[in-house]
N, C-alpha and C. Protein backbone atom coordinates (compact mmCIF):
# COMPACT_ATOMS: atom_id res chain seq x y z
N UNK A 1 102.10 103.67 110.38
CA UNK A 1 103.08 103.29 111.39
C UNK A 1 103.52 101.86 111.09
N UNK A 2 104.92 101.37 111.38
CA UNK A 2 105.34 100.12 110.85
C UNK A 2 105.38 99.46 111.70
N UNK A 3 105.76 97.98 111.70
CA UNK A 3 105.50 97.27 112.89
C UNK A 3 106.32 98.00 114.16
N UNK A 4 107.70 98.31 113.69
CA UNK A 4 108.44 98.06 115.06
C UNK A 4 108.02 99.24 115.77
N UNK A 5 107.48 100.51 114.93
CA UNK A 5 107.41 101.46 115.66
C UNK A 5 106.42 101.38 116.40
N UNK A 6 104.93 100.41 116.00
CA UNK A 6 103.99 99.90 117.12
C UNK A 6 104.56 99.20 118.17
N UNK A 7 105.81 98.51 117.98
CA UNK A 7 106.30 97.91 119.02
C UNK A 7 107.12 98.29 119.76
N UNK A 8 107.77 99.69 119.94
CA UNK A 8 108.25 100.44 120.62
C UNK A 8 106.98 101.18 121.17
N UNK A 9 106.27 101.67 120.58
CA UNK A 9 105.32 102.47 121.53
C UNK A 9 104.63 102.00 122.16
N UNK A 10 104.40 100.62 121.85
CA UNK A 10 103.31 99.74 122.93
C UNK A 10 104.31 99.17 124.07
N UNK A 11 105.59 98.96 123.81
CA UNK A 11 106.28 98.36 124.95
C UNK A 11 106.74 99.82 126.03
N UNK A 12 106.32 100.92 125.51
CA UNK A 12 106.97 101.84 126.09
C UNK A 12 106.14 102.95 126.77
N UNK A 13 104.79 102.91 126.93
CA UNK A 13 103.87 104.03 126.67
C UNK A 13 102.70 103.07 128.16
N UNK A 14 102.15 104.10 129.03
CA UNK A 14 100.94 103.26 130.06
C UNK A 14 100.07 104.98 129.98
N UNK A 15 98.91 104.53 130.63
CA UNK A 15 98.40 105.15 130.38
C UNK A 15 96.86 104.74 130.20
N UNK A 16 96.32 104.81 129.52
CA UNK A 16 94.99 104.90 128.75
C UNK A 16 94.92 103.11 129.26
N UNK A 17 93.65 102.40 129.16
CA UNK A 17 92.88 101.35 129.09
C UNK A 17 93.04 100.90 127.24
N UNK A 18 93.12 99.82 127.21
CA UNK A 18 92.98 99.63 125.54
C UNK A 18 91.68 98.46 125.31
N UNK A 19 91.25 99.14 124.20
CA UNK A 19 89.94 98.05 123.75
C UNK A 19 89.99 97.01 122.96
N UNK A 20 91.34 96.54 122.55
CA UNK A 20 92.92 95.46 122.03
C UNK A 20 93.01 94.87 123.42
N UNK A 21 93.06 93.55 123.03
CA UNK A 21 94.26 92.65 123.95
C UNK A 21 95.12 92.89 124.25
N UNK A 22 95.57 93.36 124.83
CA UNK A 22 97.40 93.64 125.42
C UNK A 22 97.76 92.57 125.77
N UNK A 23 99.02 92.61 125.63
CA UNK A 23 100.15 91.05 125.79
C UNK A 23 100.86 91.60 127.02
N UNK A 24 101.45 90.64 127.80
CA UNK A 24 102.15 90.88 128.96
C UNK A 24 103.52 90.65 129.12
N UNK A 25 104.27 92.04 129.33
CA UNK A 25 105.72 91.20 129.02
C UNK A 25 106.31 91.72 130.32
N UNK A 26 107.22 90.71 130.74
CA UNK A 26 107.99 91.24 132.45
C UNK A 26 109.42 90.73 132.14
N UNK A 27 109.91 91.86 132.89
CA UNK A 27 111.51 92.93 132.97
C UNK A 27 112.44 91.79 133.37
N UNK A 28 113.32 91.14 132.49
CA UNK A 28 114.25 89.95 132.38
C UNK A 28 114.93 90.96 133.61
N UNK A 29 115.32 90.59 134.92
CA UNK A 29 116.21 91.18 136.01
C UNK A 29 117.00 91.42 135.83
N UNK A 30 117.40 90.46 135.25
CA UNK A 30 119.48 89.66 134.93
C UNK A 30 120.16 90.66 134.15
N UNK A 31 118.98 91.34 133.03
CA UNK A 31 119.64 91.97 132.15
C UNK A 31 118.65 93.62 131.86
N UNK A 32 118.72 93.86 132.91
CA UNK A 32 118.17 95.02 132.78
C UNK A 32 118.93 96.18 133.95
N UNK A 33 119.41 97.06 133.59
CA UNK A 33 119.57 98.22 134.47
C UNK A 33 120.00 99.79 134.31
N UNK A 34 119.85 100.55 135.29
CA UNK A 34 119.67 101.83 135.05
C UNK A 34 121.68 102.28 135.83
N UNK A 35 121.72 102.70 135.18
CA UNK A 35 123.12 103.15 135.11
C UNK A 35 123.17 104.59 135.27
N UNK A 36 123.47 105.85 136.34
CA UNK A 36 123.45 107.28 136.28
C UNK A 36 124.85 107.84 136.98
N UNK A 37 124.90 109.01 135.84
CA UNK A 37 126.58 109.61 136.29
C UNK A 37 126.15 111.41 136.52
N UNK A 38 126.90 111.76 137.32
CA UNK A 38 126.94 113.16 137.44
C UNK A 38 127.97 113.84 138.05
N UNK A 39 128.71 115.05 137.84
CA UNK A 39 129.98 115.77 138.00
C UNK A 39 130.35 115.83 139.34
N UNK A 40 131.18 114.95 139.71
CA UNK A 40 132.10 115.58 141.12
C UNK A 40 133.02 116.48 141.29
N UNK A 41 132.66 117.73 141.55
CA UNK A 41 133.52 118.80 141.43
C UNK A 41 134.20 119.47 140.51
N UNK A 42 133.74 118.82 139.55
CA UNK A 42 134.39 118.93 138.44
C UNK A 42 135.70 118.53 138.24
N UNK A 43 136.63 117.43 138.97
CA UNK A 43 137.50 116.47 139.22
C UNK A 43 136.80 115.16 138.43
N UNK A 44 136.03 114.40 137.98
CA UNK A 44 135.53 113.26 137.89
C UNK A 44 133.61 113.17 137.38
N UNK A 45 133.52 112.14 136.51
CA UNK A 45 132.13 111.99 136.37
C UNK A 45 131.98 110.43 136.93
N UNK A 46 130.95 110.35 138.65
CA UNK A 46 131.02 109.26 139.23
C UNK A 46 130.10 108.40 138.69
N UNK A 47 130.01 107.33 138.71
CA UNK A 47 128.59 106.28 138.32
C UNK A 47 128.64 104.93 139.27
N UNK A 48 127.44 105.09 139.64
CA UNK A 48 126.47 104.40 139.96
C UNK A 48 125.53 103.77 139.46
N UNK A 49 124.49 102.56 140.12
CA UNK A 49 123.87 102.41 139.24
C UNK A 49 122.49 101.47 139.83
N UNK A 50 121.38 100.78 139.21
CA UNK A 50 120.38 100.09 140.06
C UNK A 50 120.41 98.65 139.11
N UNK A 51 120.24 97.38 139.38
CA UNK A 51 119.99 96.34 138.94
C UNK A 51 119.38 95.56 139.12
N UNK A 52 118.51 94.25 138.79
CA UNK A 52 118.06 93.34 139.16
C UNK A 52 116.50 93.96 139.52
N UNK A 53 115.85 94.51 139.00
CA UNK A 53 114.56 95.35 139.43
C UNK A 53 113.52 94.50 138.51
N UNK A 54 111.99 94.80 139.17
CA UNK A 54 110.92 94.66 138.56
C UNK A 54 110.41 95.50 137.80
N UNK A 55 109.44 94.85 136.98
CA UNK A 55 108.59 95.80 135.90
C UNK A 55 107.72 95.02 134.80
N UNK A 56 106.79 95.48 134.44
CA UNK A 56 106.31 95.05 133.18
C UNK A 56 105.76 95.89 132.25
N UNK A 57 105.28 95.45 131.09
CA UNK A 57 104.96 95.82 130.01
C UNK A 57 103.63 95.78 129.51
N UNK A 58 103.05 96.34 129.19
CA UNK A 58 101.62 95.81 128.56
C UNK A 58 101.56 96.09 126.72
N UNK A 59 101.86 95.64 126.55
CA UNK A 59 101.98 95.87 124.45
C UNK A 59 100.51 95.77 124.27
N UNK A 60 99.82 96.51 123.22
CA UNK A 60 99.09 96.66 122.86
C UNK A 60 98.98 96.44 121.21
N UNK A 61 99.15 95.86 120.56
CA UNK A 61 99.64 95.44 119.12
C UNK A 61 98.66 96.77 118.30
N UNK A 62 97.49 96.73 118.49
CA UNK A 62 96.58 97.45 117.33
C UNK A 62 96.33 99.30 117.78
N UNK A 63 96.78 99.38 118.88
CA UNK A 63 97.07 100.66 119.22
C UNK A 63 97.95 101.12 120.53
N UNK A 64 98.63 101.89 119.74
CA UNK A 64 100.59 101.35 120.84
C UNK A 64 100.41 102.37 122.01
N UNK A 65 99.14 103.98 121.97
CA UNK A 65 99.50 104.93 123.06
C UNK A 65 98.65 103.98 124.01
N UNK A 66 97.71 102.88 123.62
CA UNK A 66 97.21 102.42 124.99
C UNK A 66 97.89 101.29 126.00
N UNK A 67 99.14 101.24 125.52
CA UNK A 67 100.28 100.35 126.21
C UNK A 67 100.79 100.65 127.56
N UNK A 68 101.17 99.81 128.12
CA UNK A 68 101.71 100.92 129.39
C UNK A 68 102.80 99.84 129.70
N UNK A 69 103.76 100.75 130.69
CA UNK A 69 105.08 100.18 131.62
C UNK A 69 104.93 100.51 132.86
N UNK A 70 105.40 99.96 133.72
CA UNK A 70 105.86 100.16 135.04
C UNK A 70 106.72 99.87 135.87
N UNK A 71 107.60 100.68 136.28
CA UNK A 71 109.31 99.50 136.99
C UNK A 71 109.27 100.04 138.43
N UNK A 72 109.53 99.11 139.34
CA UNK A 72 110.07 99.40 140.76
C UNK A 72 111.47 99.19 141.37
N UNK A 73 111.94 99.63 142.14
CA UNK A 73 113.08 99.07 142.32
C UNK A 73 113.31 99.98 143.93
N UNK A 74 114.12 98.85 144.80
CA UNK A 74 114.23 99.68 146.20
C UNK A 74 115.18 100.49 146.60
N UNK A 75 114.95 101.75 147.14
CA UNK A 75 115.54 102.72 147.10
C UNK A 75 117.17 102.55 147.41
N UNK A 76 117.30 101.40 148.35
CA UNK A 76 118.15 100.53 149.19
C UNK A 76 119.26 99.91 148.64
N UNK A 77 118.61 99.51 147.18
CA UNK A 77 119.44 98.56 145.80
C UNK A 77 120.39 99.37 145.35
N UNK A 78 120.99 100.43 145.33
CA UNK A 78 121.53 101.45 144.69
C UNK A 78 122.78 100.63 144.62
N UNK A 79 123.71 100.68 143.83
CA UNK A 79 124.86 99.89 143.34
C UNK A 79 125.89 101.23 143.11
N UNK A 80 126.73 101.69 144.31
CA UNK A 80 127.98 102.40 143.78
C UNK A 80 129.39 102.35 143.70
N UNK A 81 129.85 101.11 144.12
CA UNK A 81 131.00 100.22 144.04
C UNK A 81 131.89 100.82 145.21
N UNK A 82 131.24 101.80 146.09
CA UNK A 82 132.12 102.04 147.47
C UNK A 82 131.18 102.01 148.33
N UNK A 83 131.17 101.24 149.58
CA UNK A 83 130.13 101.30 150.32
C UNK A 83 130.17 102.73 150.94
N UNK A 84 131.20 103.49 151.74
CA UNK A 84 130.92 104.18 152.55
C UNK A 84 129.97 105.24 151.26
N UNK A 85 129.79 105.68 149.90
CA UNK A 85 129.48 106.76 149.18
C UNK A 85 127.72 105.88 149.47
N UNK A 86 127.89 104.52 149.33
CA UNK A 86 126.36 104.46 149.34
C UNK A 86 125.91 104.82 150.53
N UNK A 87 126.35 104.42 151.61
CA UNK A 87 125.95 104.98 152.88
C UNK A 87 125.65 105.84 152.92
N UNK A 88 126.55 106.94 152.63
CA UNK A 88 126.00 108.50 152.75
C UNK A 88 124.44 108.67 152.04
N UNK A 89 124.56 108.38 150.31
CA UNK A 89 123.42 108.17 149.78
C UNK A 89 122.24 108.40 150.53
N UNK A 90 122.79 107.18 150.61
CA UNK A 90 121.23 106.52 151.94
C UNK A 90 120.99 107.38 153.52
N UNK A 91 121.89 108.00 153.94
CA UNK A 91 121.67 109.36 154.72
C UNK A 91 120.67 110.37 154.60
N UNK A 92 120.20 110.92 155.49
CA UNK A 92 119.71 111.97 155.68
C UNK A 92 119.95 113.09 155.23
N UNK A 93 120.84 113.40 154.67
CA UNK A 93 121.65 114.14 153.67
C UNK A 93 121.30 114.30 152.10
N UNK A 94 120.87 112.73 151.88
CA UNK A 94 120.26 112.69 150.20
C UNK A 94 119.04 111.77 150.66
N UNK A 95 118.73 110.57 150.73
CA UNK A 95 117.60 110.01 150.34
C UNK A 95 117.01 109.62 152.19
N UNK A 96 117.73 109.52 152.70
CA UNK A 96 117.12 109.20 154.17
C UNK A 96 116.65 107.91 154.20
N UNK A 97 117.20 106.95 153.29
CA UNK A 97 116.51 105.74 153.51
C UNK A 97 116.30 104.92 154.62
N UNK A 98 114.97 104.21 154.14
CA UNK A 98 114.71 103.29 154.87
C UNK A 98 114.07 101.69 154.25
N UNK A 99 114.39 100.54 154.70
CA UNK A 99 113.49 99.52 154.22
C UNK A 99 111.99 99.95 153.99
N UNK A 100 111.90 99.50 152.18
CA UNK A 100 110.72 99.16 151.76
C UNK A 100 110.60 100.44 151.04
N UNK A 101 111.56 101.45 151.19
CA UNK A 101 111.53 102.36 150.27
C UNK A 101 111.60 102.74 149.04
N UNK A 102 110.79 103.06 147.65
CA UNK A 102 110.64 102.40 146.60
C UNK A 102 111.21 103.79 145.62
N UNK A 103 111.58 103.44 144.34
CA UNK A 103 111.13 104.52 143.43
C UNK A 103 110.77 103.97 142.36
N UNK A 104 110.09 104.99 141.87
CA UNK A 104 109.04 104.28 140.73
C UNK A 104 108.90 104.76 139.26
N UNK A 105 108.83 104.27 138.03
CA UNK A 105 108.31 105.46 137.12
C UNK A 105 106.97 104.46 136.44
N UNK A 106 106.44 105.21 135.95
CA UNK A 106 104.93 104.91 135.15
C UNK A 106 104.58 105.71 134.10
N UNK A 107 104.82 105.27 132.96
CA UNK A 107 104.84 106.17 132.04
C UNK A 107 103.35 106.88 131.62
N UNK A 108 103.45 107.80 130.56
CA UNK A 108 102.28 108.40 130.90
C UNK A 108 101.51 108.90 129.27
N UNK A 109 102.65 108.40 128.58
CA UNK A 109 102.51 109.25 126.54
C UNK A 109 103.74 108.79 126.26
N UNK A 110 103.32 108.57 125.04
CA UNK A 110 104.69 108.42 124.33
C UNK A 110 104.24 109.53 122.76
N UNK A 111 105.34 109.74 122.13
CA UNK A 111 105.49 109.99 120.95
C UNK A 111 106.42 109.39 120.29
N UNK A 112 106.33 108.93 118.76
CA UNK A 112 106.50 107.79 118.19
C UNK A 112 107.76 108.93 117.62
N UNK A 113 108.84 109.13 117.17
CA UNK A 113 109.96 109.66 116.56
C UNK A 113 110.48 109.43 115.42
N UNK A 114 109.96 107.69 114.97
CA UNK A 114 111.30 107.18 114.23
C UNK A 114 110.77 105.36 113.87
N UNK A 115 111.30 105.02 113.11
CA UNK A 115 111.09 103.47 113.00
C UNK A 115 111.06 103.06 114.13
N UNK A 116 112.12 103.45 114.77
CA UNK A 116 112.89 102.37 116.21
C UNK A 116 112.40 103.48 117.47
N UNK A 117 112.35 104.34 117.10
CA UNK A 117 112.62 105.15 118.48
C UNK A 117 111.37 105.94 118.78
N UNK A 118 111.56 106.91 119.92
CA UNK A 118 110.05 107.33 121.06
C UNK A 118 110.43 108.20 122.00
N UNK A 119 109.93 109.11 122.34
CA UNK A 119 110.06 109.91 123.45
C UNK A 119 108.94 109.46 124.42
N UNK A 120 109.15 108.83 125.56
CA UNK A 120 108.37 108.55 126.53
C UNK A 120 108.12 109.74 127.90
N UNK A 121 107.03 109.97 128.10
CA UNK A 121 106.50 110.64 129.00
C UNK A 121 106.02 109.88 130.43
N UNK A 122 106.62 109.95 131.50
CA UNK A 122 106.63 109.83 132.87
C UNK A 122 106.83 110.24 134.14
N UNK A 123 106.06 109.21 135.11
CA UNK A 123 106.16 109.99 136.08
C UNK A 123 106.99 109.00 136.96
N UNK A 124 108.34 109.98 137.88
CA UNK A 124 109.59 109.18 138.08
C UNK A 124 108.91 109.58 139.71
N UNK A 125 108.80 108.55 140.61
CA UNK A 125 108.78 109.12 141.99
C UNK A 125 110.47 108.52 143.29
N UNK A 126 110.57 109.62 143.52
CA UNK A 126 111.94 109.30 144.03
C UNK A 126 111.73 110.28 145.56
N UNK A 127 112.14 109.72 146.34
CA UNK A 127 112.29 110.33 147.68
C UNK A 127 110.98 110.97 148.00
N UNK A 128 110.17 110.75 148.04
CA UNK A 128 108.48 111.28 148.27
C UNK A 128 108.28 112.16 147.33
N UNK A 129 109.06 112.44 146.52
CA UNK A 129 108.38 113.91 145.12
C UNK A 129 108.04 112.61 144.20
N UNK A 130 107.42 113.28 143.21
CA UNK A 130 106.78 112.49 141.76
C UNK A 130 106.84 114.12 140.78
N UNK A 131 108.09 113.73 139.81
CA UNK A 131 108.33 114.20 138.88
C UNK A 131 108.08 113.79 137.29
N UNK A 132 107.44 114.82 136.37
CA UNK A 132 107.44 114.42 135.14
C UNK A 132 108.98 114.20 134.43
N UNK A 133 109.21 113.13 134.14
CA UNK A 133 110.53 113.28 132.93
C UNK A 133 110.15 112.70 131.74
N UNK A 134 111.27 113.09 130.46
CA UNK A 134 110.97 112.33 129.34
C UNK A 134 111.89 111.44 128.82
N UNK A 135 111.96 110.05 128.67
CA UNK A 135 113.06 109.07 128.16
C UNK A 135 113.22 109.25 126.96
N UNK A 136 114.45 109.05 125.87
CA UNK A 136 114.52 109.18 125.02
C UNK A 136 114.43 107.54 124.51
N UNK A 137 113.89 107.02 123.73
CA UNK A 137 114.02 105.56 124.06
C UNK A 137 114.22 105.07 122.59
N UNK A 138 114.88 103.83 122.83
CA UNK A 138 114.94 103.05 120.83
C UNK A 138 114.90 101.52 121.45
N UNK A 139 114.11 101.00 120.54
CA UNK A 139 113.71 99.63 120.15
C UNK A 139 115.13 99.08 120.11
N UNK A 140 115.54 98.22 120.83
CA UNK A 140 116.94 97.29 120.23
C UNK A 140 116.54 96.40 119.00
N UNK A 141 115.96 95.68 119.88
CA UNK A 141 115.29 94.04 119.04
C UNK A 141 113.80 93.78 119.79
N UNK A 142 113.36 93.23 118.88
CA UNK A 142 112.19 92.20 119.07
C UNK A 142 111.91 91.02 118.44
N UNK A 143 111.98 89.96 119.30
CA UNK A 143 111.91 88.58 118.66
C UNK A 143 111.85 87.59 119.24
N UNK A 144 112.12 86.38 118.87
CA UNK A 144 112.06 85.36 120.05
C UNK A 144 113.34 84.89 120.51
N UNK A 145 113.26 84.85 121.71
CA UNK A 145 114.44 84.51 122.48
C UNK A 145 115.53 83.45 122.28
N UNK A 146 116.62 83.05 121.31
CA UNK A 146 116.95 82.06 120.87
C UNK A 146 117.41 80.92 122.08
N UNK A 147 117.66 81.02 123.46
CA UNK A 147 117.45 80.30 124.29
C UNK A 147 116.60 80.09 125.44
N UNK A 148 115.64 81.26 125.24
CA UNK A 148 114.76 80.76 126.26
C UNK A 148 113.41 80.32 125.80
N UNK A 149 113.72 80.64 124.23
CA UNK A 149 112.63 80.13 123.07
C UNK A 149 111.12 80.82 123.27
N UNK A 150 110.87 81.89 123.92
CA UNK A 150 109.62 82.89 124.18
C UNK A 150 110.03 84.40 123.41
N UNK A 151 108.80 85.10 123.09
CA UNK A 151 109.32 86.42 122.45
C UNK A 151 109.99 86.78 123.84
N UNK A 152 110.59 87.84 123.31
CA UNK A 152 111.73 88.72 123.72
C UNK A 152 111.73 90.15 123.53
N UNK A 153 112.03 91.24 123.95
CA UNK A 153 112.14 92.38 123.82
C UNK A 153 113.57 93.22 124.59
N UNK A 154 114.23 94.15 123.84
CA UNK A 154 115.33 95.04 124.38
C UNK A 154 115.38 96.46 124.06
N UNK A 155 115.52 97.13 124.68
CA UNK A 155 115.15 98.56 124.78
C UNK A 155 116.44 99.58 125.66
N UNK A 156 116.72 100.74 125.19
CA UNK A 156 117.57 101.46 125.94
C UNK A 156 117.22 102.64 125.86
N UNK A 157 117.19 103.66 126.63
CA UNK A 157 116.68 104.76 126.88
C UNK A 157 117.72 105.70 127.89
N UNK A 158 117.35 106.99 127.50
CA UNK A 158 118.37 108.02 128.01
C UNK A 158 117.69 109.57 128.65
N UNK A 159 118.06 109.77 129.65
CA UNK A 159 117.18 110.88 130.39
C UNK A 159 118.04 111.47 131.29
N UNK A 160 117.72 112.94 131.74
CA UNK A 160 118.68 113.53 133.03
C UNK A 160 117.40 113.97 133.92
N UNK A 161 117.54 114.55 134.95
CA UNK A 161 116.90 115.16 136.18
C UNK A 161 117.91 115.75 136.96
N UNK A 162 117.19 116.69 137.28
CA UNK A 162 117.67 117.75 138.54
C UNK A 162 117.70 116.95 140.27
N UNK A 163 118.65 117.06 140.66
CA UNK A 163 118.98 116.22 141.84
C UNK A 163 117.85 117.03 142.71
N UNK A 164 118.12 118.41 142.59
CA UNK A 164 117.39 119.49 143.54
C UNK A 164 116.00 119.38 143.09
N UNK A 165 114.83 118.80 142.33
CA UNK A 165 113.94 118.72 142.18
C UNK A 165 113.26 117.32 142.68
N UNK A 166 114.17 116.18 143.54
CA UNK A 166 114.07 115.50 144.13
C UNK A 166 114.22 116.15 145.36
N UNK A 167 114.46 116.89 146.21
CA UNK A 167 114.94 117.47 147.73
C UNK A 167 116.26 116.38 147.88
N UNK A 168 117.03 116.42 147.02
CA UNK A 168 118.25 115.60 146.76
C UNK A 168 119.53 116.78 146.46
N UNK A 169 119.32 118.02 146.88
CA UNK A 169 120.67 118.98 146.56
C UNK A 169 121.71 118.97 147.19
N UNK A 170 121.84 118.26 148.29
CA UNK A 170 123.14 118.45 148.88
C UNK A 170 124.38 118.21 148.57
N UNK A 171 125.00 119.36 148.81
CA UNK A 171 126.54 120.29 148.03
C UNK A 171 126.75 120.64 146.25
N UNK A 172 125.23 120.93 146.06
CA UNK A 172 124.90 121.69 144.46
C UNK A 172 125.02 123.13 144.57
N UNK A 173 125.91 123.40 144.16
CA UNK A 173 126.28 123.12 142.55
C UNK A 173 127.30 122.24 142.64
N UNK A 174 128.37 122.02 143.02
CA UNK A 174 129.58 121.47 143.59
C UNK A 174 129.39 120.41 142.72
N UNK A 175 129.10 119.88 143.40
CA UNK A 175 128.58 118.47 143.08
C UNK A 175 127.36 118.46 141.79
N UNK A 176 127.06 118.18 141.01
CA UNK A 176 126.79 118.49 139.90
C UNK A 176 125.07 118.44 140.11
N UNK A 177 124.30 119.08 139.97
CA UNK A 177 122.64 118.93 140.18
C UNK A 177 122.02 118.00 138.67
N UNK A 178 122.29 118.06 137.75
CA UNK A 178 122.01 117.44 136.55
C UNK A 178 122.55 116.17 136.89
N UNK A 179 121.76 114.80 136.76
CA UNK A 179 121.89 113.26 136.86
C UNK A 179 121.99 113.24 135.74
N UNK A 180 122.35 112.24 134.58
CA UNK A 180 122.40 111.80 133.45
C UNK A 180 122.08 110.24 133.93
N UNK A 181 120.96 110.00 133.37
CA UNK A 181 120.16 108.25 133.25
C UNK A 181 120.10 107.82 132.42
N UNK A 182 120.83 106.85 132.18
CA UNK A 182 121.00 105.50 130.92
C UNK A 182 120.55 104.15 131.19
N UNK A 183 119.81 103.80 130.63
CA UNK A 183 118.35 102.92 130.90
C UNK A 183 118.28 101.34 129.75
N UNK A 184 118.94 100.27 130.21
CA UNK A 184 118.77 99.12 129.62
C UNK A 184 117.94 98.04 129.82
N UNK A 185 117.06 97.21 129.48
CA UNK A 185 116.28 96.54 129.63
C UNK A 185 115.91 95.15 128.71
N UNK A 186 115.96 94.39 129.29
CA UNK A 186 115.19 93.41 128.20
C UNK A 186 113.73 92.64 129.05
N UNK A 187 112.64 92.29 128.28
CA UNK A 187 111.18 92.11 128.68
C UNK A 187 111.01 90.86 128.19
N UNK A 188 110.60 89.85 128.54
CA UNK A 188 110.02 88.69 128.05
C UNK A 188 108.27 88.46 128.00
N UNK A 189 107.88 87.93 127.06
CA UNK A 189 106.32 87.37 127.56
C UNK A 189 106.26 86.80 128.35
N UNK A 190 105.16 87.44 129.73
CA UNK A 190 104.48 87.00 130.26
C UNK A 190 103.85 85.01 130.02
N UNK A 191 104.13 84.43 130.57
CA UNK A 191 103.26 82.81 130.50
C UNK A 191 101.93 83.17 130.89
């Protein structure tokens, strides 16, 4: 295995305890977010999206499946550039939100694919279910940050889910049940 591909699987993979030092890397806000589109009626593909979220990393340099991730972000944060569509969202209808309401993923395996790239195994919890999905994920860069002068890490990843496997179906098929998730991130070391 070559470096970067240890360094995709360790930045990308939780799970297991490691008997390696793990390094600590946490989710640059500014520049990290999850972006998801799915069919309106088949008139339009809408997008939405989440930003500014937490998370970290645990890299594991000498063995990458014992790495792990974890991101949070509040159910509340949802970014869809019309308020009244987030409103509904946030209805009783799809997510029923309320303050302090979270969703989560925690990955769980990875498999290594490629120099750069990984299929990540997780568990996504959204609206009280906890679903397995798999990210498709690739290494951008790894290096040190040329202005914030600390390593650095960037990563993008790609995944769908069933709206209806969240208790999220309302007006499916219509409205398209397949999400499409596009997943950007950059990680810094931990101080």
């Amino acid at each position: 295995m070559n470096i970067k591909s240890a360094l995709l699987a360790t930045a990308l993979t939780l799970g297991a305890t490691s008997a390696f030092a793990a390094e600590k890397y946490v989710l640059d806000a500014s520049h990290s977010q999850i972006v998801f589109t799915y069919n309106h009626l088949g008139f339009s593909t809408t997008t939405s999206m989440y930003s500014g979220f937490d998370g970290e990393i645990m890299m594991d340099m000498e063995e990458p499946a014992n790495s792990s991730v974890s991101v949070s972000f509040p159910v509340m944060d949802m970014i869809t550039g019309w308020q009244p569509r987030t409103d509904h969202f946030m209805s009783a209808d799809f997510l029923g939100a309320a303050e302090g309401d979270m969703v989560t993923f925690t990955s769980t395996g990875i498999e290594v694919t490629g120099e750069d790239t990984g299929l990540i195994t997780g568990d996504l919890t959204m609206n009280g279910v906890t679903k397995s999905v798999v990210l498709d994920a690739k290494l951008n860069q790894m290096g040190d940050h040329p202005m914030a002068n600390k390593p650095w890490a960037g990563f993008d990843a790609t995944t769908s889910v069933m709206r209806t496997d969240f208790n999220l179906g309302k007006f499916a098929p219509f409205v398209g049940d397949e999400v499409q998730i596009n997943i950007s991130i950059e990680a810094m070391k931990a101080e």
